[in-house]
PDB file of N, CA and C in Angstrom:
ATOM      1  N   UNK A   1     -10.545 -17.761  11.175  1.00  0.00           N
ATOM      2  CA  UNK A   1      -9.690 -17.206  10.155  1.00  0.00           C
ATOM      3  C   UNK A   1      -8.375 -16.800  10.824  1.00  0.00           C
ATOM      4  N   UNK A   2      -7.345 -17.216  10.420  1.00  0.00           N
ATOM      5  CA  UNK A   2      -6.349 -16.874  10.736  1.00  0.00           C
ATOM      6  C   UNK A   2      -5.350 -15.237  10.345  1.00  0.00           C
ATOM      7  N   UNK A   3      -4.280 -15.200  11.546  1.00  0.00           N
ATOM      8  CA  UNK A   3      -4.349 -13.800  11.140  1.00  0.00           C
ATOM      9  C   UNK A   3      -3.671 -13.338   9.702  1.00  0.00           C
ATOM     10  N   UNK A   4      -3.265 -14.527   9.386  1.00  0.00           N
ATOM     11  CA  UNK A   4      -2.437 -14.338   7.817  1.00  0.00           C
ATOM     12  C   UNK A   4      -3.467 -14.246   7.124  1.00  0.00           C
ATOM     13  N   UNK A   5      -4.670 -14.827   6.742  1.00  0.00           N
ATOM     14  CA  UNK A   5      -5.693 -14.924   6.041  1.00  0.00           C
ATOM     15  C   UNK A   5      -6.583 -13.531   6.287  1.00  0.00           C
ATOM     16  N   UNK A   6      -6.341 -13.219   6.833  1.00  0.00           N
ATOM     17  CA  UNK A   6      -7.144 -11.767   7.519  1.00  0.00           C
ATOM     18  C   UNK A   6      -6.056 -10.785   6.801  1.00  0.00           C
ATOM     19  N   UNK A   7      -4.934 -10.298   7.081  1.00  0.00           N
ATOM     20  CA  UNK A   7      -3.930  -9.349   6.411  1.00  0.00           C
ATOM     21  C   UNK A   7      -4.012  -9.593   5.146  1.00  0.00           C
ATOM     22  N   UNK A   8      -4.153 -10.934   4.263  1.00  0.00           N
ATOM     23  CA  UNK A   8      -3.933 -10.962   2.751  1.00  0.00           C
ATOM     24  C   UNK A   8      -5.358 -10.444   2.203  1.00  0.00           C
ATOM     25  N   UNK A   9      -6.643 -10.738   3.261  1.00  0.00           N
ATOM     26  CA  UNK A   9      -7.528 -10.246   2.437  1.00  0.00           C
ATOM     27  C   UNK A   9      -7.709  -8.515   2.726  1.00  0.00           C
ATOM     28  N   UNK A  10      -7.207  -7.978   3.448  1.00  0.00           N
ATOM     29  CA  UNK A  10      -6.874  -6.448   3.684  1.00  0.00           C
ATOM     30  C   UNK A  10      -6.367  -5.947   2.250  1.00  0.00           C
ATOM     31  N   UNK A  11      -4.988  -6.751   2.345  1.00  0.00           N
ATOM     32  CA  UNK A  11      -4.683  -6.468   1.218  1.00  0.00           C
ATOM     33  C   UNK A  11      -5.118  -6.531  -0.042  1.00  0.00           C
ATOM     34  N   UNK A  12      -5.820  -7.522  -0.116  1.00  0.00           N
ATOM     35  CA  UNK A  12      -6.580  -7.646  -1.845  1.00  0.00           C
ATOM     36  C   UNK A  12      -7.282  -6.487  -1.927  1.00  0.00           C
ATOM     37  N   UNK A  13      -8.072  -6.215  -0.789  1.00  0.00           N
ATOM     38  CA  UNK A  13      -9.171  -4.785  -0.842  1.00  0.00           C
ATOM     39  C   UNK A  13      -8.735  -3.957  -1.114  1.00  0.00           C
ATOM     40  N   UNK A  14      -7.442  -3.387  -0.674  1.00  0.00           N
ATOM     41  CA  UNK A  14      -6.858  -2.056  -0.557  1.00  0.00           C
ATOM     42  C   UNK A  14      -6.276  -2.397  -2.105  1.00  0.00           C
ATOM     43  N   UNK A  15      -5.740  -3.172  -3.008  1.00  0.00           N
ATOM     44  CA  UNK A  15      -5.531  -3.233  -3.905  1.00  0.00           C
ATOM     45  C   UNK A  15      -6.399  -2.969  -4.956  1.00  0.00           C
ATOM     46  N   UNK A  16      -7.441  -3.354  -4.583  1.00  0.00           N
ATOM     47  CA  UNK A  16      -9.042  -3.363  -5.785  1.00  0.00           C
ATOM     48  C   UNK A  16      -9.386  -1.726  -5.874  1.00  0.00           C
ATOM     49  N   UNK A  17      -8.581  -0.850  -4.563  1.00  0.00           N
ATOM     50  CA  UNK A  17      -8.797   0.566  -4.865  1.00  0.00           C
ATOM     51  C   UNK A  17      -7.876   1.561  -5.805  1.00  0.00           C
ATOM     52  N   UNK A  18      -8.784   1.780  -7.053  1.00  0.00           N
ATOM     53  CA  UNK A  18      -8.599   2.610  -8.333  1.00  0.00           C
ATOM     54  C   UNK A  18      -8.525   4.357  -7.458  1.00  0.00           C
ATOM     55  N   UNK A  19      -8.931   4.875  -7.032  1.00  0.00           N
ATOM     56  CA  UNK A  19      -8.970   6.208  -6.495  1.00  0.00           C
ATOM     57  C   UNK A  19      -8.263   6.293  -5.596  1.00  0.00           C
ATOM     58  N   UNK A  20      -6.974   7.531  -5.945  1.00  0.00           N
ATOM     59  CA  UNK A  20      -6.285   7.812  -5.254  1.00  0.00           C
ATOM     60  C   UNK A  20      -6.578   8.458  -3.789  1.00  0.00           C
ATOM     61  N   UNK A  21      -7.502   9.026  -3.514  1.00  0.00           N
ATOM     62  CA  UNK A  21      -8.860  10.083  -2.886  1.00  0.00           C
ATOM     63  C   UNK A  21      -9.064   8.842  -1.642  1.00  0.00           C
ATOM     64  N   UNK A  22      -9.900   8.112  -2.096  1.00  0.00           N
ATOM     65  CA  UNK A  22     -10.294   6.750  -1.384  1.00  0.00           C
ATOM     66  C   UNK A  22      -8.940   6.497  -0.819  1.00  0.00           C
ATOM     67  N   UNK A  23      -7.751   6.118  -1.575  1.00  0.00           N
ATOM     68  CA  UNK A  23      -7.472   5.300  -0.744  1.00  0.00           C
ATOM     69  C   UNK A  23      -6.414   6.186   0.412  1.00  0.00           C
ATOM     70  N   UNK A  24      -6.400   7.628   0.171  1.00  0.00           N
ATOM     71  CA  UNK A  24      -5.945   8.146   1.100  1.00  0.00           C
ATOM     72  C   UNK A  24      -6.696   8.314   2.610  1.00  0.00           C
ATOM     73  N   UNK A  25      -7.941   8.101   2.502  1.00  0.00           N
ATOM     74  CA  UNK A  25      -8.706   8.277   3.382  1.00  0.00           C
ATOM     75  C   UNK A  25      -8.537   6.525   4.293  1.00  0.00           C
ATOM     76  N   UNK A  26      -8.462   5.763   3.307  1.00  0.00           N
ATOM     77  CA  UNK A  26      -8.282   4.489   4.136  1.00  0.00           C
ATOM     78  C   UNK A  26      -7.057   4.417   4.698  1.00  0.00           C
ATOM     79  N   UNK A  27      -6.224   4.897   4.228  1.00  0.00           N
ATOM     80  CA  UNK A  27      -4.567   4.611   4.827  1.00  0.00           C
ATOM     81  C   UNK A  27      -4.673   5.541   6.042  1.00  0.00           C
ATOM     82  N   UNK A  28      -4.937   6.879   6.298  1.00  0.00           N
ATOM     83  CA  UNK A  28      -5.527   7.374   7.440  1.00  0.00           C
ATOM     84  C   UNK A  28      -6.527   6.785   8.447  1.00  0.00           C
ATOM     85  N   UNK A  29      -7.725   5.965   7.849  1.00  0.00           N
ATOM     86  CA  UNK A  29      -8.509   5.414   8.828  1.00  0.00           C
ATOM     87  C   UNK A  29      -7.646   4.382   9.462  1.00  0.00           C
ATOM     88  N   UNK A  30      -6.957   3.715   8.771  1.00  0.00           N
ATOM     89  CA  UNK A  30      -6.250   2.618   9.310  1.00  0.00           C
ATOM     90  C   UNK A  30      -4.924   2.800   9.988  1.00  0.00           C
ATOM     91  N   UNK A  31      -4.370   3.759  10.057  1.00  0.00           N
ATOM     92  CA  UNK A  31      -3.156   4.376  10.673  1.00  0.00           C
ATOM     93  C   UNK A  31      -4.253   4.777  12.062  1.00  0.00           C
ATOM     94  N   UNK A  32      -4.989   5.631  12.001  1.00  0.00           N
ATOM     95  CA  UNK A  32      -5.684   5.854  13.373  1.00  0.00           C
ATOM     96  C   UNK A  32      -6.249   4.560  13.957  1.00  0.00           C
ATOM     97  N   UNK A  33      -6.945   3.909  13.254  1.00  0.00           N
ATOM     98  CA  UNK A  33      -7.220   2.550  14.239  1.00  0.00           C
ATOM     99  C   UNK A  33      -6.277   1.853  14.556  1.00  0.00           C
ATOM    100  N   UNK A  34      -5.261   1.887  13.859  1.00  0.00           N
ATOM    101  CA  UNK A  34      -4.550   0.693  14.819  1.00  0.00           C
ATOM    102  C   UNK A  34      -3.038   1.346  15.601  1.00  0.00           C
ATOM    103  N   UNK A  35      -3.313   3.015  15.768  1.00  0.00           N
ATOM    104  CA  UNK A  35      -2.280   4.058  16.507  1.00  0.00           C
ATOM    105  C   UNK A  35      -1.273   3.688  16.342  1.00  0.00           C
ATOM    106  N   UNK A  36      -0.769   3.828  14.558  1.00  0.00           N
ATOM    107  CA  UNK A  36       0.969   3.733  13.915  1.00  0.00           C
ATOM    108  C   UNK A  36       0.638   5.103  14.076  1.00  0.00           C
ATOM    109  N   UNK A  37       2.196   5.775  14.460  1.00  0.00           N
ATOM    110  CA  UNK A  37       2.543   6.828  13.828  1.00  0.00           C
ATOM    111  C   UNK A  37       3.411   7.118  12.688  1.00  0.00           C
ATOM    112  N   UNK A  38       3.247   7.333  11.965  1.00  0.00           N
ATOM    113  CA  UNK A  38       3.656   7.364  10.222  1.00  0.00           C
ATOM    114  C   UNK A  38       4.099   8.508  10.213  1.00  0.00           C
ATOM    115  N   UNK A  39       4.879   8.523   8.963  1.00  0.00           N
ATOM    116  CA  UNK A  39       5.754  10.097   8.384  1.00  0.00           C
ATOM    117  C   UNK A  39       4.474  10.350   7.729  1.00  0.00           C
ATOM    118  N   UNK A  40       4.929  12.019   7.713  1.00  0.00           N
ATOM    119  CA  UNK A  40       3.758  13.010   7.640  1.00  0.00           C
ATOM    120  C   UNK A  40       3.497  12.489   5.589  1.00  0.00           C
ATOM    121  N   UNK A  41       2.400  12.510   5.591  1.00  0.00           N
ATOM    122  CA  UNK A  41       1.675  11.816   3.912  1.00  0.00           C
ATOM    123  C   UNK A  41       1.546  13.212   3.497  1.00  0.00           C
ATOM    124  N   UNK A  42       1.239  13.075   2.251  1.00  0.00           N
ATOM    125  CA  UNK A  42       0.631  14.739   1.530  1.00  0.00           C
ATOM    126  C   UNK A  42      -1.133  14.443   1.915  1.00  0.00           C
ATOM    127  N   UNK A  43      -1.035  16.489   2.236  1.00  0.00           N
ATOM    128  CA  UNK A  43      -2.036  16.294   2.982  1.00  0.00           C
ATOM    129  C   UNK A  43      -3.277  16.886   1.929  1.00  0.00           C
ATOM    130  N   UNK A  44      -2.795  17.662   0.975  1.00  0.00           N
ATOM    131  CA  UNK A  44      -3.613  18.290  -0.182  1.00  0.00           C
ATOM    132  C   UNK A  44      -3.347  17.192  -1.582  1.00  0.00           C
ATOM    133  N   UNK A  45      -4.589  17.610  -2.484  1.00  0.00           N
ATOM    134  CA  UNK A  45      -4.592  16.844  -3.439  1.00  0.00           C
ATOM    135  C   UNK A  45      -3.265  17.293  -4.486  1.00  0.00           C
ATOM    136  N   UNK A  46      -2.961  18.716  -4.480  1.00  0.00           N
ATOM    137  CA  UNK A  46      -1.509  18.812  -5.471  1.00  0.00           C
ATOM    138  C   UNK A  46      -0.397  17.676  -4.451  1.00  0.00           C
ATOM    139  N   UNK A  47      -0.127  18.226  -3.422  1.00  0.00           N
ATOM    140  CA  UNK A  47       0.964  17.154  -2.738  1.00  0.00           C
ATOM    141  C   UNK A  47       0.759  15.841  -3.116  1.00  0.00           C
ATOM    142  N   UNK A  48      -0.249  15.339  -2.973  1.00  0.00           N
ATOM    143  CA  UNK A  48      -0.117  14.037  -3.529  1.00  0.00           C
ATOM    144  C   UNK A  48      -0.032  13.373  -4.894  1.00  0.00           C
ATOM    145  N   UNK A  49      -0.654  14.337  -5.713  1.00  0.00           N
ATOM    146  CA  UNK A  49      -0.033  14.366  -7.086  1.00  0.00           C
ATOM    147  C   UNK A  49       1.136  14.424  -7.375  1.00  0.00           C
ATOM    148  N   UNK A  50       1.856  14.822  -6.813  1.00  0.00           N
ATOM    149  CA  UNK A  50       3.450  15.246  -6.767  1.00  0.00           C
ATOM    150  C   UNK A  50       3.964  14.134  -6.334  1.00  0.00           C
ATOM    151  N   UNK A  51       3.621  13.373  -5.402  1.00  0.00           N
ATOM    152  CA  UNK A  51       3.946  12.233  -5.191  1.00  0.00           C
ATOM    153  C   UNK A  51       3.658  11.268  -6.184  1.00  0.00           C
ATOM    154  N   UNK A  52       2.607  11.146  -6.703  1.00  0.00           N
ATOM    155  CA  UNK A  52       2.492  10.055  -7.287  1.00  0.00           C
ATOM    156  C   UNK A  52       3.558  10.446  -8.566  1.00  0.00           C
ATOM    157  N   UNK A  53       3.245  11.424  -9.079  1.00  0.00           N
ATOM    158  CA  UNK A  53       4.471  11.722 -10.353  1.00  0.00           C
ATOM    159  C   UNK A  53       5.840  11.386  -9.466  1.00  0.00           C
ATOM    160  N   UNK A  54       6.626  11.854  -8.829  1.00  0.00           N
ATOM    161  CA  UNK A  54       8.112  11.115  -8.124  1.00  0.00           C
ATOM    162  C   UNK A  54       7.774   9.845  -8.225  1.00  0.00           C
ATOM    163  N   UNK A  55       6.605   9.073  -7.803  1.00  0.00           N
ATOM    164  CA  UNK A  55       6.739   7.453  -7.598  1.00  0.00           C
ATOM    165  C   UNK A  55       6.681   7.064  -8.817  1.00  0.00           C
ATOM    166  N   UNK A  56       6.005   7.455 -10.191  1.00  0.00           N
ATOM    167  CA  UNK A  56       6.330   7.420 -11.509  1.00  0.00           C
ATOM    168  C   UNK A  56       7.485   7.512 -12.504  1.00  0.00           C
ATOM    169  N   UNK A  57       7.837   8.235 -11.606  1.00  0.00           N
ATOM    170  CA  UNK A  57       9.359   8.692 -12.149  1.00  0.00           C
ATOM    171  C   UNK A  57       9.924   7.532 -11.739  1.00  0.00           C
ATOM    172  N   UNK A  58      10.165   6.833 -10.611  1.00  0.00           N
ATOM    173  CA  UNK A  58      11.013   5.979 -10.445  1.00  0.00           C
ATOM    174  C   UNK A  58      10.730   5.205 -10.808  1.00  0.00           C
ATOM    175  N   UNK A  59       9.526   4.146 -11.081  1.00  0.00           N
ATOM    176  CA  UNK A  59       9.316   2.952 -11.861  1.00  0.00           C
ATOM    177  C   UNK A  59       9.914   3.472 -13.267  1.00  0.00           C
ATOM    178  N   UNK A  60      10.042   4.286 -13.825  1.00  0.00           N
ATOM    179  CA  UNK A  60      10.135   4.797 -14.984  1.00  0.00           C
ATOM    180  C   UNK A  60      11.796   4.463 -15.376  1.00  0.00           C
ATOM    181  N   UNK A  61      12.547   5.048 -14.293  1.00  0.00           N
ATOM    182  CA  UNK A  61      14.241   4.692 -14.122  1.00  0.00           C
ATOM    183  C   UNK A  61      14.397   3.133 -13.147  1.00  0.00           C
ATOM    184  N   UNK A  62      13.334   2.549 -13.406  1.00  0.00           N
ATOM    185  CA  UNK A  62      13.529   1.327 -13.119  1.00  0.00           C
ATOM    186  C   UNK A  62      14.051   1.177 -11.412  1.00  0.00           C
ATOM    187  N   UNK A  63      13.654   1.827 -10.891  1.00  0.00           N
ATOM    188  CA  UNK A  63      13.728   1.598  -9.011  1.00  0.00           C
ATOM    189  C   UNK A  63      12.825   1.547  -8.256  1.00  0.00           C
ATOM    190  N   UNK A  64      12.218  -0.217  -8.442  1.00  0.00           N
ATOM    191  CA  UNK A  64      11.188  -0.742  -8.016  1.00  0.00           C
ATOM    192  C   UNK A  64      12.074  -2.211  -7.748  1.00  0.00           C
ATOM    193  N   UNK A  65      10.845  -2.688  -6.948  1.00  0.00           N
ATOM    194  CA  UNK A  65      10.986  -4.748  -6.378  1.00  0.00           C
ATOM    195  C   UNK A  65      10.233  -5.057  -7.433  1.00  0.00           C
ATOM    196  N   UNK A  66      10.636  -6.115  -8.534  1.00  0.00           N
ATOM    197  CA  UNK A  66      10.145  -6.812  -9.002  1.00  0.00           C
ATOM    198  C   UNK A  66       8.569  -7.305  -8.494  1.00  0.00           C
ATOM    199  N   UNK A  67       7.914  -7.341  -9.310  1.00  0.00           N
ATOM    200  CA  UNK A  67       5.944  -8.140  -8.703  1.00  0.00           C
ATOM    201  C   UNK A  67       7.007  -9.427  -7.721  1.00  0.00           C
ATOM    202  N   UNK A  68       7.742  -9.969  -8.321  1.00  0.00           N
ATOM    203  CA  UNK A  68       7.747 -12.045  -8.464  1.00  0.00           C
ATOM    204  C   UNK A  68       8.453 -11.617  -6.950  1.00  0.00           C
ATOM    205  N   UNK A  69       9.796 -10.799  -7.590  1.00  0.00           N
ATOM    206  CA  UNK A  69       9.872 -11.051  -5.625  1.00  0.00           C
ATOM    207  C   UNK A  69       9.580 -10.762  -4.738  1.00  0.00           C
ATOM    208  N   UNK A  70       8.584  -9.744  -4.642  1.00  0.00           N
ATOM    209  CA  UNK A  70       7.741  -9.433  -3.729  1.00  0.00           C
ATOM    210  C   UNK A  70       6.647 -10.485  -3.331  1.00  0.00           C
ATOM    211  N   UNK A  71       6.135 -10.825  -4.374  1.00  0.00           N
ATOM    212  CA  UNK A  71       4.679 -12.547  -3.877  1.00  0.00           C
ATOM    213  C   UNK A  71       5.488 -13.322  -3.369  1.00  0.00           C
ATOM    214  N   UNK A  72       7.178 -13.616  -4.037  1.00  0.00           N
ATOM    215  CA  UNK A  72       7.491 -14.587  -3.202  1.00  0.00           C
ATOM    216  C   UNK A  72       8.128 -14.572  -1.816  1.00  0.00           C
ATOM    217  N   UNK A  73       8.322 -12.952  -1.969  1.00  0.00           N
ATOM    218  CA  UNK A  73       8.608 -12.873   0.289  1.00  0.00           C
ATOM    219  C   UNK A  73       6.961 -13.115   1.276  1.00  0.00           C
ATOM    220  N   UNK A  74       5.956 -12.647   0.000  1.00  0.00           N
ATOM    221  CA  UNK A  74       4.968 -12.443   0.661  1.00  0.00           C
ATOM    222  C   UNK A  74       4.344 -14.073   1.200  1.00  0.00           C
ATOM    223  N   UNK A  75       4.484 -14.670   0.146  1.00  0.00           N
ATOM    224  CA  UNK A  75       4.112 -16.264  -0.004  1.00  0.00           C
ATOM    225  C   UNK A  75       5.062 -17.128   1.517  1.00  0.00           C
ATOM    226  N   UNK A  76       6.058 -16.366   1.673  1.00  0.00           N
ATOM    227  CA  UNK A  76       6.787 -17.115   2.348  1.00  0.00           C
ATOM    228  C   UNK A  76       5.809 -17.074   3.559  1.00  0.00           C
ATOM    229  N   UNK A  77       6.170 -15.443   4.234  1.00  0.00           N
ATOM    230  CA  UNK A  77       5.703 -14.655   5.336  1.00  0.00           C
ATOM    231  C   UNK A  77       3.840 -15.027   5.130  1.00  0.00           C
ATOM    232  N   UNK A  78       3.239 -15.472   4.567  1.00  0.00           N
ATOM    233  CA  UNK A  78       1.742 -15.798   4.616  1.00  0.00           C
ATOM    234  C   UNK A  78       1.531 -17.183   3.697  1.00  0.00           C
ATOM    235  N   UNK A  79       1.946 -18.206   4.217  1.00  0.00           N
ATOM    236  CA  UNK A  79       1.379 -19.280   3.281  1.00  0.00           C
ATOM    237  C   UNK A  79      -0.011 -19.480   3.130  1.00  0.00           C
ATOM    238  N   UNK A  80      -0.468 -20.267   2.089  1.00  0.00           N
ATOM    239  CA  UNK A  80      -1.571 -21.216   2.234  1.00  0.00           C
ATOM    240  C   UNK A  80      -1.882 -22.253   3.764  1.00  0.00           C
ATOM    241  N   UNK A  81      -2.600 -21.956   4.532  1.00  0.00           N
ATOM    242  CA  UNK A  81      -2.682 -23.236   5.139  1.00  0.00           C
ATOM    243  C   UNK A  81      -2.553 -24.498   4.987  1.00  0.00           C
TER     244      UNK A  81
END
């Protein structure tokens, strides 16, 4: 398996996660396994609520990447074999 094929299916997984809870715990497991150091995340469940409302807010005033052009940088950077 190649390593593009390996990152896209990371990604599908981490996508299939509905719980915000979960997937904070994975973005931590995976920041420690592979020793990124990242800006500090909310570390309580209000902080991150708060976040997710700001990240709401902005799809809301429309300051987001389009889905299309995002698959298609992604498509570039990971083809099909």
């Amino acid at each position: 398996m190649s390593t593009a094929e390996i990152k896209l299916k990371i990604i599908r997984l981490i996508d299939q996660v509905e719980d915000a809870e979960q997937l904070f715990v994975a973005y931590q497991k995976l920041v420690s396994i592979l020793g990124f150091e990242s800006k500090p995340i909310p570390e309580t469940r209000d902080a991150l609520e708060e976040s997710l409302r700001i990240s709401m807010k902005q799809v809301e005033e429309g300051k987001v990447i389009p889905h299309e052009e995002v698959i298609s940088k992604y498509r570039k950077t990971y083809p099909k074999d």
